[in-house]
Structures are given as C-alpha cells and as structure tokens.
Protein backbone atom coordinates (compact mmCIF):
# COMPACT_ATOMS: atom_id res chain seq x y z
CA UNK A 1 -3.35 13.46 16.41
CA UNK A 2 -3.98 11.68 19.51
CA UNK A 3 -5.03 8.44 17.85
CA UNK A 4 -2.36 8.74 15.57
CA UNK A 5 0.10 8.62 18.23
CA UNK A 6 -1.43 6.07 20.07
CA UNK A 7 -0.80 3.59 16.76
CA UNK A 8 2.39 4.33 16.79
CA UNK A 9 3.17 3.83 20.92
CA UNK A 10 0.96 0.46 20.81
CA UNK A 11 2.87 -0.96 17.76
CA UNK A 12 6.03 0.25 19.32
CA UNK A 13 5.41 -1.61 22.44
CA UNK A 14 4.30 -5.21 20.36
CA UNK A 15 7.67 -4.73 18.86
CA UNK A 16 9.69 -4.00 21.92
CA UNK A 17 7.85 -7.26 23.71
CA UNK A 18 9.79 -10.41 23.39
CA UNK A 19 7.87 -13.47 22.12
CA UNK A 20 8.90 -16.43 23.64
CA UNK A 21 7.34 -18.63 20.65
CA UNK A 22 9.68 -17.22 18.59
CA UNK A 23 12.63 -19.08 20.70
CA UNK A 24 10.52 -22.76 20.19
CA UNK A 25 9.63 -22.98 16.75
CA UNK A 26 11.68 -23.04 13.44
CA UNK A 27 12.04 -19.70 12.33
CA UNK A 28 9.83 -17.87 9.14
CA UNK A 29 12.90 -18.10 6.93
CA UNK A 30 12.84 -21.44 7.52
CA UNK A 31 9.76 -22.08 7.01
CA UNK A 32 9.41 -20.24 4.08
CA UNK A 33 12.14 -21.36 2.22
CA UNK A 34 10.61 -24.91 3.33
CA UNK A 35 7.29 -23.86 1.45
CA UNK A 36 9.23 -22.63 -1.46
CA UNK A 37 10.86 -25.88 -1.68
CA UNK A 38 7.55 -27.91 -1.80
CA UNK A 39 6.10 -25.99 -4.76
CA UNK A 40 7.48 -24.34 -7.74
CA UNK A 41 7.89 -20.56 -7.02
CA UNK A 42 4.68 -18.68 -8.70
CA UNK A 43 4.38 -15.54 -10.04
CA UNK A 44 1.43 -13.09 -9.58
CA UNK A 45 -0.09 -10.59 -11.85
CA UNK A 46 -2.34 -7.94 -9.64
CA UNK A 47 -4.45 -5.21 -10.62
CA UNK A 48 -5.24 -3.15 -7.55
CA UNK A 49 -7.80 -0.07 -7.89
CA UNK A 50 -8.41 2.37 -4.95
CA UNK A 51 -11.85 4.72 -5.25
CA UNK A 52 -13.23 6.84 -3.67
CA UNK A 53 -16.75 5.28 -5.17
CA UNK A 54 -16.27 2.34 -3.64
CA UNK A 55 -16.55 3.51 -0.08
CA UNK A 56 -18.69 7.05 0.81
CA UNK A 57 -19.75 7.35 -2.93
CA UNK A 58 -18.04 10.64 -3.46
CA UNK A 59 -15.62 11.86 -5.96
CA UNK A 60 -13.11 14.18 -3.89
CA UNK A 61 -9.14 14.23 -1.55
CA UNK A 62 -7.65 11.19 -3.32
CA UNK A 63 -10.42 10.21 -5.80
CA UNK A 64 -8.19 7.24 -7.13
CA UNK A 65 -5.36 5.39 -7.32
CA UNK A 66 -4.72 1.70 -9.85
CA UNK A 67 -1.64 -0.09 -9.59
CA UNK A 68 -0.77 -3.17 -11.63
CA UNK A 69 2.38 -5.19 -10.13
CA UNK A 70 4.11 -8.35 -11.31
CA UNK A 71 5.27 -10.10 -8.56
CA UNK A 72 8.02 -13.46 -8.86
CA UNK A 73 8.01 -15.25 -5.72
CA UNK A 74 11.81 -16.91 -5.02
CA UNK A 75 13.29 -14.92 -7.83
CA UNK A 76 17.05 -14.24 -8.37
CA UNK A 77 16.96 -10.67 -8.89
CA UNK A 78 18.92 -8.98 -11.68
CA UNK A 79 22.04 -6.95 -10.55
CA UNK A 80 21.02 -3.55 -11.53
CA UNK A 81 17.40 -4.46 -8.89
CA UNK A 82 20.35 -5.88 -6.03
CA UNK A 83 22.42 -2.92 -6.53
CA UNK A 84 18.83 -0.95 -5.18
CA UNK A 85 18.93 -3.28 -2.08
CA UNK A 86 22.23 -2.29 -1.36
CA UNK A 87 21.06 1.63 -0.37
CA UNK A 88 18.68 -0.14 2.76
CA UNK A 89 20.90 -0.75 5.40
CA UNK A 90 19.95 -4.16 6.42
CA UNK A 91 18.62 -5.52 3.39
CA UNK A 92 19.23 -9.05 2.94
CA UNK A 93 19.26 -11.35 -0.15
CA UNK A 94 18.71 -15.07 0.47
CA UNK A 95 16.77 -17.66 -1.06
CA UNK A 96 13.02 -16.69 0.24
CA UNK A 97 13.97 -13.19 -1.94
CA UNK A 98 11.11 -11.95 -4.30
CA UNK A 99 11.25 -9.04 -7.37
CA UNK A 100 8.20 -6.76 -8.18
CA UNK A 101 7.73 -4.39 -10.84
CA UNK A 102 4.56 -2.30 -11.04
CA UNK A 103 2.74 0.90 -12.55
CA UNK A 104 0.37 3.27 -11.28
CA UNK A 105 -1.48 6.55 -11.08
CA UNK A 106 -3.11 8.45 -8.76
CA UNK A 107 -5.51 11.57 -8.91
CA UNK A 108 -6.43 14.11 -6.24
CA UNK A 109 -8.82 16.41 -6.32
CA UNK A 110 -10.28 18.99 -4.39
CA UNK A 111 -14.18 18.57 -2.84
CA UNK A 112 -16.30 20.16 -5.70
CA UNK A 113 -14.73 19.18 -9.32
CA UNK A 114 -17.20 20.70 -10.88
CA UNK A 115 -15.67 24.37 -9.81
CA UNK A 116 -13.50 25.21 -12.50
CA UNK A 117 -11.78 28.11 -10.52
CA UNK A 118 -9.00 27.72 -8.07
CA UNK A 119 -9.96 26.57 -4.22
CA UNK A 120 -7.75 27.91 -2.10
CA UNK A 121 -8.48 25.91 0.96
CA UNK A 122 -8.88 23.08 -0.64
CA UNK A 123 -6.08 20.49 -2.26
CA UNK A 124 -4.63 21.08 -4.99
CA UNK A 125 -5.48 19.15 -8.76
CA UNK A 126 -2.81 16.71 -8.95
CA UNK A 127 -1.85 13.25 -10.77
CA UNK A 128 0.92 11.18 -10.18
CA UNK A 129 2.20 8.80 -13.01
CA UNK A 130 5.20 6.23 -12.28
CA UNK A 131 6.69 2.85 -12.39
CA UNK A 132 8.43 1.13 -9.18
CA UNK A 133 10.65 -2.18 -8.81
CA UNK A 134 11.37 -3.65 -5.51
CA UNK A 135 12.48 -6.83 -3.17
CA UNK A 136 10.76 -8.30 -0.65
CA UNK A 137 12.80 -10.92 1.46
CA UNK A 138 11.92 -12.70 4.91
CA UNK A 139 14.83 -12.77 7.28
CA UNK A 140 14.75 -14.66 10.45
CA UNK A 141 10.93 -13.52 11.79
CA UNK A 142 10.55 -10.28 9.89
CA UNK A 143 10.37 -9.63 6.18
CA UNK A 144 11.48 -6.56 4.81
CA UNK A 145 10.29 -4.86 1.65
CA UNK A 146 11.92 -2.36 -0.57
CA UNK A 147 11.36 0.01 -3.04
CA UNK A 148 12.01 2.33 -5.52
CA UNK A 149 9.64 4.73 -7.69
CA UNK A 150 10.31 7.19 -10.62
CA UNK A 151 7.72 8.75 -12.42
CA UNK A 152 6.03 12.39 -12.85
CA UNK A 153 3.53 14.15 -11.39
CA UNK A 154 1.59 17.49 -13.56
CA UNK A 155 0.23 17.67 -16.84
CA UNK A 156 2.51 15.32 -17.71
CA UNK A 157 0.65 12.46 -15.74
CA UNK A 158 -2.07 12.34 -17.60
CA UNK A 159 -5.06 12.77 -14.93
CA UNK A 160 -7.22 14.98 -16.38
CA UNK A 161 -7.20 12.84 -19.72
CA UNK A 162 -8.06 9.99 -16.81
CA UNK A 163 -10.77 11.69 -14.67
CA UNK A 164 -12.55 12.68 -18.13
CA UNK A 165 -12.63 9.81 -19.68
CA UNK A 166 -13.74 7.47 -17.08
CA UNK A 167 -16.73 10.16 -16.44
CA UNK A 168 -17.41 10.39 -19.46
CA UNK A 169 -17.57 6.66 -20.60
CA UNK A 170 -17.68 4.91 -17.68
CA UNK A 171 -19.13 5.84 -14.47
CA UNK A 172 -21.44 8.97 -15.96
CA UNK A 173 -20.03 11.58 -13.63
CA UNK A 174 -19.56 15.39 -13.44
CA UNK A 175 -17.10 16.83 -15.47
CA UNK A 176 -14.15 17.86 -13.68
CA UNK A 177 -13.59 21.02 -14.49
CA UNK A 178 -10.45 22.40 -12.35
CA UNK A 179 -7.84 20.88 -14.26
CA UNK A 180 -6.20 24.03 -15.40
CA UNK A 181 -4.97 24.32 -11.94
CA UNK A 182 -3.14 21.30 -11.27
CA UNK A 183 0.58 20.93 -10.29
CA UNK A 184 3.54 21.85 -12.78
CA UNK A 185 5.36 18.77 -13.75
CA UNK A 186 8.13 17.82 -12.06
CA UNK A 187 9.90 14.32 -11.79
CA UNK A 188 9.28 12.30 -8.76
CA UNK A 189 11.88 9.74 -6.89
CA UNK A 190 10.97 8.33 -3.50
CA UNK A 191 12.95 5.20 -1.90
CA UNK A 192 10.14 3.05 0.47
CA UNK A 193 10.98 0.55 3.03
CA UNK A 194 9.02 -1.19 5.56
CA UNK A 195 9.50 -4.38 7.80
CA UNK A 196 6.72 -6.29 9.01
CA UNK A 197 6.46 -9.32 11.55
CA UNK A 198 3.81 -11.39 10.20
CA UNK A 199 3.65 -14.08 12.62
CA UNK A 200 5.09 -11.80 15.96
CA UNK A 201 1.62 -12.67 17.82
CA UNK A 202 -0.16 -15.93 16.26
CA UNK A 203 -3.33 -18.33 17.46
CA UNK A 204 -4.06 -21.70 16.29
CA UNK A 205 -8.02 -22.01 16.75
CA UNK A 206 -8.79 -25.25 17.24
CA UNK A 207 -6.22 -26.50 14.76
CA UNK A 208 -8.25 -24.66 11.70
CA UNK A 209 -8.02 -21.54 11.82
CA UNK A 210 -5.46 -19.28 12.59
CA UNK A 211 -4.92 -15.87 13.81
CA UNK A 212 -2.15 -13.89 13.38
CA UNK A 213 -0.93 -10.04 14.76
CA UNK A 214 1.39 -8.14 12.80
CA UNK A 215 3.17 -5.16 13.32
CA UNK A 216 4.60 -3.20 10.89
CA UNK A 217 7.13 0.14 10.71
CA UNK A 218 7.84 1.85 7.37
CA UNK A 219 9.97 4.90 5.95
CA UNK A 220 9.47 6.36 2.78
CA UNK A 221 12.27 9.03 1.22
CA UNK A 222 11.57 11.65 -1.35
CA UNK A 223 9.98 14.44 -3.07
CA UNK A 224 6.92 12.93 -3.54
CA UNK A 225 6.27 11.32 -0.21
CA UNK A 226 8.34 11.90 3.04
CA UNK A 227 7.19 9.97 6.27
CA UNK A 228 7.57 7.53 8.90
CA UNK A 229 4.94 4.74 9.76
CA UNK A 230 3.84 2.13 12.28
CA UNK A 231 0.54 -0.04 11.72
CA UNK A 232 -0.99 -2.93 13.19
CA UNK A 233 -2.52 -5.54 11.01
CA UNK A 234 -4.89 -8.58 12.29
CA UNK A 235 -5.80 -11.31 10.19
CA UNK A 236 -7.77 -14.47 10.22
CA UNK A 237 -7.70 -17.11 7.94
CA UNK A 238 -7.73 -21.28 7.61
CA UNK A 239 -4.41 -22.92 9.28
CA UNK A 240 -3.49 -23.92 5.36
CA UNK A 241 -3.37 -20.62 4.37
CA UNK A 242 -1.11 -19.01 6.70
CA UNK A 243 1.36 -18.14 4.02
CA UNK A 244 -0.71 -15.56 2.19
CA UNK A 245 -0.42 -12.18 2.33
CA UNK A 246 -1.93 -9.41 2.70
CA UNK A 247 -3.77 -7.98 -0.77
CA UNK A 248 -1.86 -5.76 -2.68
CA UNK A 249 -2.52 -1.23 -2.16
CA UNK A 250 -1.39 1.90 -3.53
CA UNK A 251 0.85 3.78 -1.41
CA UNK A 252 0.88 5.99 0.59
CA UNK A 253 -0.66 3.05 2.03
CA UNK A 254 2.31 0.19 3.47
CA UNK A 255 1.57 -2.32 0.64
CA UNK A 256 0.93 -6.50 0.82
CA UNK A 257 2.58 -8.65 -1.67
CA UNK A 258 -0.94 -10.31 -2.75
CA UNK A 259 1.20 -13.55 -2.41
CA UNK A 260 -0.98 -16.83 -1.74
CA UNK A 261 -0.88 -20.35 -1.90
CA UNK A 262 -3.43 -22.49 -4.02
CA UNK A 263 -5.62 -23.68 -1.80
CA UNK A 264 -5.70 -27.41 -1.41
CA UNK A 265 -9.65 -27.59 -1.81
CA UNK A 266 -9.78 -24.97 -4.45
CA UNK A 267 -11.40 -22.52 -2.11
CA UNK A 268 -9.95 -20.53 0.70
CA UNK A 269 -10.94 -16.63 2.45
CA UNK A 270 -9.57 -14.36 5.11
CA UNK A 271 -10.42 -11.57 7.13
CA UNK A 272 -8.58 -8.75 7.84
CA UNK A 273 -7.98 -5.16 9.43
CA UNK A 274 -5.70 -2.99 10.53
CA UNK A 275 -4.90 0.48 11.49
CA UNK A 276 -1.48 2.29 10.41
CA UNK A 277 -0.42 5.74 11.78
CA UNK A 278 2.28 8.25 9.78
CA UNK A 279 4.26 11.26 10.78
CA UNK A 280 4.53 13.30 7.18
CA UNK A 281 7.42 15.23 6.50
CA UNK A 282 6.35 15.67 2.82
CA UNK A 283 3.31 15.50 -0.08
CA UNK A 284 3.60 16.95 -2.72
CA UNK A 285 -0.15 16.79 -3.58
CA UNK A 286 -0.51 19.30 -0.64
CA UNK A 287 2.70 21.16 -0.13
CA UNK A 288 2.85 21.44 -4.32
CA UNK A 289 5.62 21.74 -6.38
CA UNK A 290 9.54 21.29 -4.90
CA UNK A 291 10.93 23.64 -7.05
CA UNK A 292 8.40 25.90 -7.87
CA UNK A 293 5.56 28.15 -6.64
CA UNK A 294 2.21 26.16 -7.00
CA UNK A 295 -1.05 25.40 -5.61
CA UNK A 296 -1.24 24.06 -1.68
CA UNK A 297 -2.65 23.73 1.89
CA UNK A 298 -1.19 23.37 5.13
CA UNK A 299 -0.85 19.37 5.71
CA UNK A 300 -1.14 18.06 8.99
CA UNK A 301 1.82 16.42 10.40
CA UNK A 302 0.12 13.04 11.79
CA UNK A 303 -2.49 11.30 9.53
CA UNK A 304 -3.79 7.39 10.20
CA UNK A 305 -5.71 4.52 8.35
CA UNK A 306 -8.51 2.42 9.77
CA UNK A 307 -9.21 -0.70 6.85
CA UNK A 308 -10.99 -3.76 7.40
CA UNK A 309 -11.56 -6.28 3.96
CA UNK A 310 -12.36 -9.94 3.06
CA UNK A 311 -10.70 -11.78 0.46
CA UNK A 312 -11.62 -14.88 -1.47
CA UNK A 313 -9.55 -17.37 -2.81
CA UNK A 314 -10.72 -19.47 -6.05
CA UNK A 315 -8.21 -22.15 -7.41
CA UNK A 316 -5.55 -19.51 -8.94
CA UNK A 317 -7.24 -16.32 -8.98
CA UNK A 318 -7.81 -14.17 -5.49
CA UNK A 319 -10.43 -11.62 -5.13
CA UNK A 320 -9.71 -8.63 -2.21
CA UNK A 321 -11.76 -5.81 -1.05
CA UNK A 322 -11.07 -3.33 1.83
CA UNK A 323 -12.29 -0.60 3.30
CA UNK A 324 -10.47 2.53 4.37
CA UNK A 325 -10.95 5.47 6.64
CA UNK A 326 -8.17 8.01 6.34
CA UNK A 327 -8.06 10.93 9.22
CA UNK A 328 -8.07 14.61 7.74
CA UNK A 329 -4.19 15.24 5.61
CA UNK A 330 -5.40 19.04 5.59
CA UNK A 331 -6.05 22.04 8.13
CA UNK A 332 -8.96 22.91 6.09
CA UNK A 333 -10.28 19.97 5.26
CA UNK A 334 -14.01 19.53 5.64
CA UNK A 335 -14.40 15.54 6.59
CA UNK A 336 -12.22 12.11 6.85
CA UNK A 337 -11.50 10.35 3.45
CA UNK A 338 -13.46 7.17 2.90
CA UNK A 339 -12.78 4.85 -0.03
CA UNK A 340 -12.59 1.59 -1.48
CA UNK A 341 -9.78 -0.86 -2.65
CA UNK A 342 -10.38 -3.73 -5.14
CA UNK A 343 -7.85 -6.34 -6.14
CA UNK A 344 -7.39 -9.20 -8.40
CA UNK A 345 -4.54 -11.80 -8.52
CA UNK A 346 -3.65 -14.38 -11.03
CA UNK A 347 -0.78 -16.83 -9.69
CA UNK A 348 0.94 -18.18 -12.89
C-alpha cells in the first residue's frame, strides 16, 4: 500500500511542477500535426498477448490476456465514435485525432488449475470476452485517450474452451480442471480515460538520443473495472524516433497506442519502464458477479505495476516485449503476479 501511494504522490507532484520548456518550444499539437503533415497518416494492426509464461513460468491470478487493435493515425472519426467523446469532459477533436477498434480476452484463474473443486481463498475462474473503440487526440502538451468496452464475462466468454485448447495443442499443460466454477455471465460496459504528458520531462543526449519522462493519470468506469490511476513511464530511444509510442497492453493496464514512425535507416529500438499505481473501487474477477451471488475474495484497495521492456523496430513491422510485476489484488493471495507481454505491429 505504501508503494502504491507513493506512485501516486510522486506522479502527482511531476504534474503539479511547471516546466518551463514547455513555455519555449512549439507545442506537441503542433508538432504533431507537423509530423502528420510530412507523411501520409498510417494505420497499425497490433496483436498484443499478455502471459503469465512469459515471465515466472506459472499458469495462475491473470494467466492471460490477447488483444488485437486497429489503430488509424489522423483519422476523421465516424459520428456515432465522436458522439462517445462527447461523455469525457474535456475531450477534444482536432486534426492530430486517431480511432481504434480492438478485441480481446482475458482468463483468470486461481493458483492450482488442476483442482477441480472450488478454492475459496483463492480467485475466482473467470474470462472476459469484448470489443472496445476509442480516440486518442494530443491537445496542447498532453494527449488524452478514450474508451469504450462492451463485451461478456462467464461461460459465455469462452475461456475454458481457450485455456483447454491452448494446453492441449499448444503449450502441453495441465488440464484446467475448475471451470465449473467460473462466474455467471453477465454483460460488461466500462468507459476508460487517461491523459498522459509524453514529453512533460525530456533530455536530448548528445543530440542522438533522447530521453523522455511521462506521467500519466487514468479513470476507468464500470462493472467490470472501477479505479483511478497514476503511473510514471521513462523511455529512451534515438532523437528520430521520439514520436513513437509506447507498445500496445491489455487493460487493466493504461494502454500505448503502438504508434511509430518508419525509421529512416530501417532500424530503430527503445527502452522503457515504468511503474503505475491504482486505487480499485471494482473487479469483477474478484468481487464476482454484480447482480448475482458468485464466487470471490476480498480485493485490496491499492494494487501497482513495475514493467520494464525493449522494443525493436524493423522497416514497418515493430517487435515489443515487457515485463511486469503486479503487487498482490487479493487478501489471500499467496505471492506478486509476474508475467509477460508480447506485441507485434504492422504500419500499413
């Protein structure tokens, strides 16, 4: 709890802090819509897959999560996606605005799947199945992001069918055997905003690389997720590249874009980390159902993220990986949650 608090006070405080580089240079609006005008506006196609595998090498808490986004960089979005902007107070639309659209599951698990009784004290079996559309937009020195989910979680989402198959005929597994006891199906709607200051804090190293500090605050509305967030994200890349974003992740996680530019030699990389710290109101994969009696634990209010990753950049294809250590989401859980999260973009 203590850490978690201190993310939040120390992003808080980067916020609060005026930057007097800010007053001397052209603004990020500016310069983005500047870098949109020197290139056609791409599109990106992302597959992003978050496992437990690739971190500790278990198979428990949130065992995985794959989202696949389209993302149109500059797009004019359609009215029914502006009419969503319009419930962020805020929200801008200008000519730097982008449109995503993107599908996903996630599975949960308790620590032993191959127990096919029900663990009390541990999480409950759950899957969550959805599609989500949003708008990013940069305004002034900040860019906001938007968005809005619908989708199912129970039965209904399909995990077990998942979790079996890819055992089965993939990674040669256990068999998860708890199933049975996953959460009823009920709809899901959650409304997700963040804004992030990419460049707030930034260092040009010896006119090559540069080195940027961004803070980032988040709120996320519904009966799936319910929480307010503040990270910190650090990044290091060459000068040319100071456009890209961060790689694309599965919320609860605050999401990148996966945006980049094609590098000018073909090649490009970047290093990254970050911490982010969130005070939960609501998860349904350990309060259970809304509506209805159903498995759970007793959630703890404060939970954080510690990631660092690489990513490389090849002509028009990007490569991510990062690393995550999230603090215990349960009274009784046993240990911290380690995993993995790959991603691949195509820019079209």
């Amino acid at each position: 709890m203590k850490k978690t608090l201190a993310i939040l006070v120390i992003v808080l405080y980067c916020i609060s802090v005026p930057d007097s580089a800010f007053s001397q240079s052209p603004s990020l609006e500016d310069e983005a819509i500047s870098n949109h005008a020197n290139e056609l506006d791409p599109s990106f196609l992302t597959l992003a897959v978050e496992n437990d595998l690739f971190g500790n090498g278990t198979d428990q808490h949130y065992t995985n999560g794959i989202r696949l986004s389209w993302f149109e960089a500059g797009a004019i979005p359609p009215s029914w996606i502006s009419n969503i902007g319009e419930l962020y107070p805020g929200f801008r639309i200008n000519d730097t605005t982008s449109v995503t659209f993107s599908i996903g599951q996630n599975l949960y698990t308790p620590s032993d799947i191959r127990i096919a009784t029900e663990q009390k004290n541990d999480r409950p079996w759950a899957a969550w199945l959805y599609g989500s559309t949003g708008l990013i937009t940069i305004t002034d020195n900040h860019v906001d992001e938007i968005e809005m989910a619908l989708g199912i979680v129970g039965p209904a989402a399909l995990g077990e069918q998942t979790q079996k198959y890819v055992h089965d005929k993939i990674s040669n597994s256990p068999e998860p055997k708890g199933w049975k006891h996953q959460l009823d199906n009920e709809i899901g709607l959650n409304l997700s905003w963040q804004r992030r200051w990419p460049e707030y804090k930034t260092w040009d190293i010896n006119n090559d690389l540069w080195l940027q500090a961004s803070p980032q605050i988040g709120l996320s509305l519904g009966n799936i997720y319910t929480h307010a967030e503040a990270g910190l994200n650090l990044r290091i890349s060459p000068k040319t590249e100071r456009f890209s974003d961060m790689p694309l992740r599965v919320r609860p996680a605050m999401p990148g874009t996966g945006y980049f530019p094609k590098p000018a030699n073909e090649f490009s990389w970047s290093i990254f980390g970050g911490l982010n710290g969130r005070a939960v109101g609501r998860n349904i994969f350990l309060d259970g159902n809304t509506f209805e009696n159903s498995p759970s634990v007793d959630k703890k209010p404060l939970v954080y993220d510690i990631n660092a990753g690489v990513d490389f950049t090849y002509g028009q294809t990007r490569l991510s990986y990062t690393l995550v250590r999230r603090s215990k989401e349960f009274k009784t859980q046993d240990d911290t949650s380690v995993f993995g999260a790959i991603s691949i973009s195509r820019r079209f």
